[in-house]
Protein backbone atom coordinates (compact mmCIF):
# COMPACT_ATOMS: atom_id res chain seq x y z
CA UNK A 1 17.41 -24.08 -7.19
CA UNK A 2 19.66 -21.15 -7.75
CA UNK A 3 18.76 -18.25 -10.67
CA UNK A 4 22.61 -19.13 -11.77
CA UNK A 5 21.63 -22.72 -12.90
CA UNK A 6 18.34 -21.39 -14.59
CA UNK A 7 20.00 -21.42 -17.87
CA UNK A 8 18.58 -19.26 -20.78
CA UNK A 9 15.41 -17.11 -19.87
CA UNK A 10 13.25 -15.44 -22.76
CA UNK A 11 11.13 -12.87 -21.84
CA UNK A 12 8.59 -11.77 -24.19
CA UNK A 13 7.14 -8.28 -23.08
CA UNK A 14 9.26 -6.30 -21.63
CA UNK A 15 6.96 -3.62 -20.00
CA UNK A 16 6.57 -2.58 -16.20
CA UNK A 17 5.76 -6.10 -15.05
CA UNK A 18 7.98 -8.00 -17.20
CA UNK A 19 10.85 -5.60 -16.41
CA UNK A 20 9.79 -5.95 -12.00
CA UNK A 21 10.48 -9.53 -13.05
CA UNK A 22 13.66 -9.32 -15.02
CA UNK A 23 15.09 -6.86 -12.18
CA UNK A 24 14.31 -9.63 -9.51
CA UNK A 25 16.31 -12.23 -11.44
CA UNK A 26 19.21 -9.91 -11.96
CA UNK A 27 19.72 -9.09 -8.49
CA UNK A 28 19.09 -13.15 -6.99
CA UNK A 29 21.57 -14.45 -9.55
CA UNK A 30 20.57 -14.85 -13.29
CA UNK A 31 23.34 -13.56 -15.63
CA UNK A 32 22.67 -10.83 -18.01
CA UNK A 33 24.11 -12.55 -20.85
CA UNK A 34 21.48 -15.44 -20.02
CA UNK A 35 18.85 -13.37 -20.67
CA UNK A 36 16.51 -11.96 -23.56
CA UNK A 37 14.14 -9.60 -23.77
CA UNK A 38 11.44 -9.74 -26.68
CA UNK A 39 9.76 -6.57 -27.32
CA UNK A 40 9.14 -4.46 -30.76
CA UNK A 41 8.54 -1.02 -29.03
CA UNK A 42 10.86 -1.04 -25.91
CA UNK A 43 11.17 1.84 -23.39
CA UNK A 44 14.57 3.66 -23.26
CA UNK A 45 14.64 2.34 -19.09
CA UNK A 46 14.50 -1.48 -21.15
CA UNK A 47 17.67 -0.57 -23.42
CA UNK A 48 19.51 1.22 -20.34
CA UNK A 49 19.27 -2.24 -18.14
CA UNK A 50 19.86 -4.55 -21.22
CA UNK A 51 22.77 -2.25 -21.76
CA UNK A 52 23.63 -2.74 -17.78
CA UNK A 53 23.60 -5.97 -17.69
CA UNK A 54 24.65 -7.84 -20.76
CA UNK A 55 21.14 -8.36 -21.78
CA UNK A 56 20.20 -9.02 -25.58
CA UNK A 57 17.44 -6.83 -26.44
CA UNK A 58 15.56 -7.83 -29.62
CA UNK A 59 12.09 -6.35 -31.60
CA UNK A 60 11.58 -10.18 -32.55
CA UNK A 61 11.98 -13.68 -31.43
CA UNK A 62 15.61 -15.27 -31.63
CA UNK A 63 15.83 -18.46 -33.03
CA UNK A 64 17.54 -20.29 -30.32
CA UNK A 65 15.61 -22.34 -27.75
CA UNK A 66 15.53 -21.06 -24.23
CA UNK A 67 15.33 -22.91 -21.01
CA UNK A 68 12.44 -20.87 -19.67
CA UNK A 69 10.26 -18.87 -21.65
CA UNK A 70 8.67 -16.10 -20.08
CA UNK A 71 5.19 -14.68 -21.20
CA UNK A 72 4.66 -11.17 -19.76
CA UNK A 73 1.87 -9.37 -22.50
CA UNK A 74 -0.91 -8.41 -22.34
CA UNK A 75 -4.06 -11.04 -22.73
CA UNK A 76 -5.03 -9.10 -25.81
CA UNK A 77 -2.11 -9.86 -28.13
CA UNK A 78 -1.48 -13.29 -26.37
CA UNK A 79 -2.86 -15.04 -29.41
CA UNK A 80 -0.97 -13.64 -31.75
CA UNK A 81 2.65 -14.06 -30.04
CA UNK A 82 1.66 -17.70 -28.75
CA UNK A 83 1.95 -18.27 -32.44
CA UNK A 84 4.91 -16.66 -32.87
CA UNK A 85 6.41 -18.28 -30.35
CA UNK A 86 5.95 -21.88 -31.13
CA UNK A 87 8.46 -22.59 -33.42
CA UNK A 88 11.25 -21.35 -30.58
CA UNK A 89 9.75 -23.83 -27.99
CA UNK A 90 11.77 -26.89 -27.97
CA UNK A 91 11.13 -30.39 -25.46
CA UNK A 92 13.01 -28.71 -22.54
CA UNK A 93 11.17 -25.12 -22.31
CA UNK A 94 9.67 -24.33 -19.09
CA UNK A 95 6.58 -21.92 -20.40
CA UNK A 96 5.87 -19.40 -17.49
CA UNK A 97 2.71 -16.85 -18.28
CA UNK A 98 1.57 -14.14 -16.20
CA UNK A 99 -1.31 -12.76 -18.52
CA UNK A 100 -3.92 -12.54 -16.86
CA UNK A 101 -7.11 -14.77 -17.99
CA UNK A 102 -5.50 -16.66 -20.31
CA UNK A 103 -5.24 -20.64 -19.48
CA UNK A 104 -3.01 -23.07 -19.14
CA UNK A 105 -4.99 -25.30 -21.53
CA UNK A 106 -5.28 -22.64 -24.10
CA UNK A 107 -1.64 -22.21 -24.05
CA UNK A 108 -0.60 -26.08 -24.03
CA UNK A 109 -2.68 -25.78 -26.94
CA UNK A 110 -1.03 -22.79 -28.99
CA UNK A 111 2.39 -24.05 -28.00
CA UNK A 112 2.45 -27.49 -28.17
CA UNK A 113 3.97 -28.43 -24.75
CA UNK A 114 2.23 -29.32 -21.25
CA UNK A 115 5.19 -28.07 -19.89
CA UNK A 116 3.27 -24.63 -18.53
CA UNK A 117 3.22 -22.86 -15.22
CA UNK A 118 0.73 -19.94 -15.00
CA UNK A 119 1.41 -17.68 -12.70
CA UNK A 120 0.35 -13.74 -11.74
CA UNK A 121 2.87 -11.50 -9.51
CA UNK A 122 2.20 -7.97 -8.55
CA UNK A 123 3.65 -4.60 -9.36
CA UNK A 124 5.96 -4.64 -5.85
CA UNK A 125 7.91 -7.25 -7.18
CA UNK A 126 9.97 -4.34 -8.63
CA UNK A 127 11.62 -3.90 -5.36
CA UNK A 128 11.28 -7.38 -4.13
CA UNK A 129 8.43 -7.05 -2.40
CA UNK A 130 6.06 -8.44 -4.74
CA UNK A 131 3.69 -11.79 -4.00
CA UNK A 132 2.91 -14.59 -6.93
CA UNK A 133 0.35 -17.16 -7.06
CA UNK A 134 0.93 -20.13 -9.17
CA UNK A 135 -0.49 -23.38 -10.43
CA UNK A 136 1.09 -26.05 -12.52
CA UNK A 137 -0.27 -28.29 -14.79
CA UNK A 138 0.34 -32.03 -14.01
CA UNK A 139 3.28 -32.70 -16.82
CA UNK A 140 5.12 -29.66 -14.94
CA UNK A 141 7.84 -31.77 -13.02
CA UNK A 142 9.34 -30.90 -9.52
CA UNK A 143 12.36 -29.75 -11.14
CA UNK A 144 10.45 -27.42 -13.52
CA UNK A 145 8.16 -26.10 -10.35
CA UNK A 146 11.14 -25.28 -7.98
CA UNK A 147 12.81 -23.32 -10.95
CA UNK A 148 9.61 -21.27 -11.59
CA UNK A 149 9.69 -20.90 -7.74
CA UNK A 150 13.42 -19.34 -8.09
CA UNK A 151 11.95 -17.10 -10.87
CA UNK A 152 9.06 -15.95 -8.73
CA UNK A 153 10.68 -15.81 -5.47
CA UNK A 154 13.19 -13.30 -6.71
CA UNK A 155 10.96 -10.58 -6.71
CA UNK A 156 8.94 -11.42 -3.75
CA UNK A 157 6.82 -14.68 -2.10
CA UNK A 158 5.33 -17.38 -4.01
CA UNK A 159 1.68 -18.86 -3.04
CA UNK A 160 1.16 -22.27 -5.14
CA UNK A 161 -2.83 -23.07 -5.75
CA UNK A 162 -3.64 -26.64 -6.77
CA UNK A 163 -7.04 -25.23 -8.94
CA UNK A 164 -6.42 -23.22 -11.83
CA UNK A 165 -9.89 -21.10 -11.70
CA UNK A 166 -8.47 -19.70 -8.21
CA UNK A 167 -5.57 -17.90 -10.16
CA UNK A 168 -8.22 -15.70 -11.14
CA UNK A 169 -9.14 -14.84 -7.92
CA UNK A 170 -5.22 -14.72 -7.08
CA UNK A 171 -5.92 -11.88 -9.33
CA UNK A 172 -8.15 -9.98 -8.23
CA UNK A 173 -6.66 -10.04 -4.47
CA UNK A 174 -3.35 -9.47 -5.41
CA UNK A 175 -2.42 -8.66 -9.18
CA UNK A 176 -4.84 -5.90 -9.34
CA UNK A 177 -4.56 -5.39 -5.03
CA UNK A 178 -1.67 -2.34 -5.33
CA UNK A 179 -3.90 -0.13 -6.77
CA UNK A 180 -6.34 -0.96 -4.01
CA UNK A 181 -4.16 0.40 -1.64
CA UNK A 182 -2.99 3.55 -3.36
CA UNK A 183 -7.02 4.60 -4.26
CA UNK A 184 -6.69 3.98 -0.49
CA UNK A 185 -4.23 6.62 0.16
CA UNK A 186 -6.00 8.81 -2.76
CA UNK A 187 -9.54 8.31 -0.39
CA UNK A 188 -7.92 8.69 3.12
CA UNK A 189 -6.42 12.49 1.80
CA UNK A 190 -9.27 13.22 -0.32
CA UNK A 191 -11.14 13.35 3.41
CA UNK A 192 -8.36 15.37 5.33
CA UNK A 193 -8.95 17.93 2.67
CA UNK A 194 -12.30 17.68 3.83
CA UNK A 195 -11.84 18.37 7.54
CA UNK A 196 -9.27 21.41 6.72
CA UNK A 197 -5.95 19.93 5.79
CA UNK A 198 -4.14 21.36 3.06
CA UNK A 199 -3.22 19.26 0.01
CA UNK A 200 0.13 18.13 0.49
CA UNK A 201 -0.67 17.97 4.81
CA UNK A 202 -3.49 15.44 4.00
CA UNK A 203 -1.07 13.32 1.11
CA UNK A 204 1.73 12.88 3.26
CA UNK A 205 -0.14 11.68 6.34
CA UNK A 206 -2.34 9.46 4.02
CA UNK A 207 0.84 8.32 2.31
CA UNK A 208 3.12 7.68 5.47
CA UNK A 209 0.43 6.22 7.79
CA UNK A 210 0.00 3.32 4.80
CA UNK A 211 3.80 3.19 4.38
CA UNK A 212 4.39 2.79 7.90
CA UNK A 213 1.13 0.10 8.64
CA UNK A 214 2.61 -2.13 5.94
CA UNK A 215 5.88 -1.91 7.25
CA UNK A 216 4.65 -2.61 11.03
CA UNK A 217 2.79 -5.67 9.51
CA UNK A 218 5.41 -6.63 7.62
CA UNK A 219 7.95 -6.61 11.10
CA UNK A 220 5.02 -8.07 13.21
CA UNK A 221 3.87 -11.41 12.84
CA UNK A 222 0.54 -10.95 14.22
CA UNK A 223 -2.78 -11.66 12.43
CA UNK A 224 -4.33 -8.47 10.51
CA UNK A 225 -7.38 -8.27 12.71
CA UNK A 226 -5.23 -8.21 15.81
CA UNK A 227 -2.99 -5.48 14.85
CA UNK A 228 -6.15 -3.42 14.09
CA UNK A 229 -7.29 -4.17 17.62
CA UNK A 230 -4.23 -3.08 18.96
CA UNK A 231 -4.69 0.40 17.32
CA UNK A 232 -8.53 0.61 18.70
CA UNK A 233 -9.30 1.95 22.25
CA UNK A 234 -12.87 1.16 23.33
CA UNK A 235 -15.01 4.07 22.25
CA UNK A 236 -12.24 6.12 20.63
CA UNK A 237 -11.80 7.98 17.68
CA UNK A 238 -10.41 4.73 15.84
CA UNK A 239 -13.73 2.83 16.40
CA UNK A 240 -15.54 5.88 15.78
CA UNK A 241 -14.01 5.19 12.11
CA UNK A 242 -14.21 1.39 12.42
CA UNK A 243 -17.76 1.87 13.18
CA UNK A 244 -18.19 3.17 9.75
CA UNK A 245 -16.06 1.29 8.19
CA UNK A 246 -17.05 -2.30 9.27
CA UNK A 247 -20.80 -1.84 8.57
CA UNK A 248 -22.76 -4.02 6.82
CA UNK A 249 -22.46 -2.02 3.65
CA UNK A 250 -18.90 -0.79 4.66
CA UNK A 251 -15.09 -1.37 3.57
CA UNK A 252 -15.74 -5.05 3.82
CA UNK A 253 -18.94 -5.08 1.36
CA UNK A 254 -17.44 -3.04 -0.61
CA UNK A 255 -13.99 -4.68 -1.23
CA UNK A 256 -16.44 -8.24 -2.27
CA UNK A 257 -17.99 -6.36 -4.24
CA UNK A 258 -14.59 -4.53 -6.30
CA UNK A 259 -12.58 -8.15 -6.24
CA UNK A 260 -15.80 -9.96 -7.42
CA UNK A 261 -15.71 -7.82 -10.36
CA UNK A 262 -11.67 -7.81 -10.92
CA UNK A 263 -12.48 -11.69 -10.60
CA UNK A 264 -14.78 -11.80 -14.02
CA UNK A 265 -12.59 -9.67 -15.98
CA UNK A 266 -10.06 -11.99 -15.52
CA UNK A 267 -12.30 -14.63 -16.62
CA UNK A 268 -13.54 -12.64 -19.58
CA UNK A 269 -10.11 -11.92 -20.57
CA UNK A 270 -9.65 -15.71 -21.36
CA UNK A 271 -12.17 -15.91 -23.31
């Protein structure tokens, strides 16, 4: 399905997330005038693309039904606009959520419609390189799927799960995952400093070595552990590092351990 036969798409929350999103279906198709943007305390970068674009920008919901509604707020304040937002959901509305924690069931509930998709994308999707999980309840139809799939895949890949508690884990790999990799680049110069590099020497080799491995990964179709190999001579300085690294209590222990823990918070978020 093309973004240009998407109809009307209301987005409620129009902050860095909700905005990656709205970017995405701007550039693969949607029309500005199609869209709305819901949110009482905008930033001036949210008025500047509405402006762009034909966008209507509002502080409050409109009373006309969309085609898709889009719920991009945080899990805290989900209650409250889930019941603001049931009296603009009519028998067509495709609900998409990407607040994290918060169930499909609990929102079928709030909004009277099955007609859900919960979803969580990541922060890259603001140039297109983002990736989405999804799951679907079973009255979301194949038409209703493939649209949320043209909504998704505009700012990046889509992964469908067929058990809703994995979303959580979807999560914790991938929602919270960016930041991951920049600590990453925050630990890898924070130990060049250590063995004499300056500041900015030890940022922008931390920086561009995790620039350029994503990029290599991203042009090579090769499994993760193989391009590692490739960059490990026997008994070199890379498995010198690896040694470390790959310990029992090393990276790998320690990344359970962090997604583990992003895992529950999602959970206690839905509480």
């Amino acid at each position: 399905m093309s973004l240009s036969d998407a109809g009307t798409v209301l987005l409620i929350g129009a902050g860095k997330m909700g905005m990656a999103m709205a970017s995405g279906w701007v550039r693969g198709g949607l029309s500005g005038p199609a869209l709305t943007l819901v949110d009482p305390q905008p930033h001036e970068s949210v008025s500047a693309f509405a402006d762009q674009h034909g966008a209507t920008l509002r502080a409050d919901l409109p009373d006309a039904t969309p085609q898709v509604m889009v719920l991009a707020v945080k899990p805290q304040i989900m209650d409250g606009v889930l019941g603001m937002a049931r009296p603009v959901i009519g028998t067509d509305t495709l609900v998409v959520s990407i607040a994290a924690g918060i169930s499909s069931d609990k929102i079928v509930a709030r909004l009277g419609t099955d007609r859900v998709v919960r979803t969580m994308p990541n922060t890259p999707a603001q140039i297109g390189k983002g990736i989405s999980g999804a799951f679907a309840g079973d009255a979301v139809t194949a038409a209703d799927r493939d649209l949320t799939e043209a909504l998704l895949a505009a700012a990046g890949g889509v992964v469908w799960v067929e058990d809703e508690t994995l979303i959580d884990a979807v999560t914790a790999v991938s929602g919270s995952g960016p930041a991951y990799v920049f600590h990453l680049v925050e630990a890898m110069a924070a130990a060049g400093e250590a063995e004499g590099l300056s500041p900015d020497q030890a940022m922008v080799l931390a920086r561009q070595t995790v620039v350029g491995a994503a990029a290599l990964m991203e042009a090579d179709d090769s499994e993760a552990a193989q391009l590692r190999k490739n960059v490990t001579s026997p008994n070199g300085t890379t498995q010198a590092a690896l040694d470390v690294l790959m310990a029992p209590d090393g990276l790998g222990a320690l990344m359970k351990r962090a997604i583990s823990a992003a895992r529950k918070r999602s959970e206690e978020l839905g509480q």
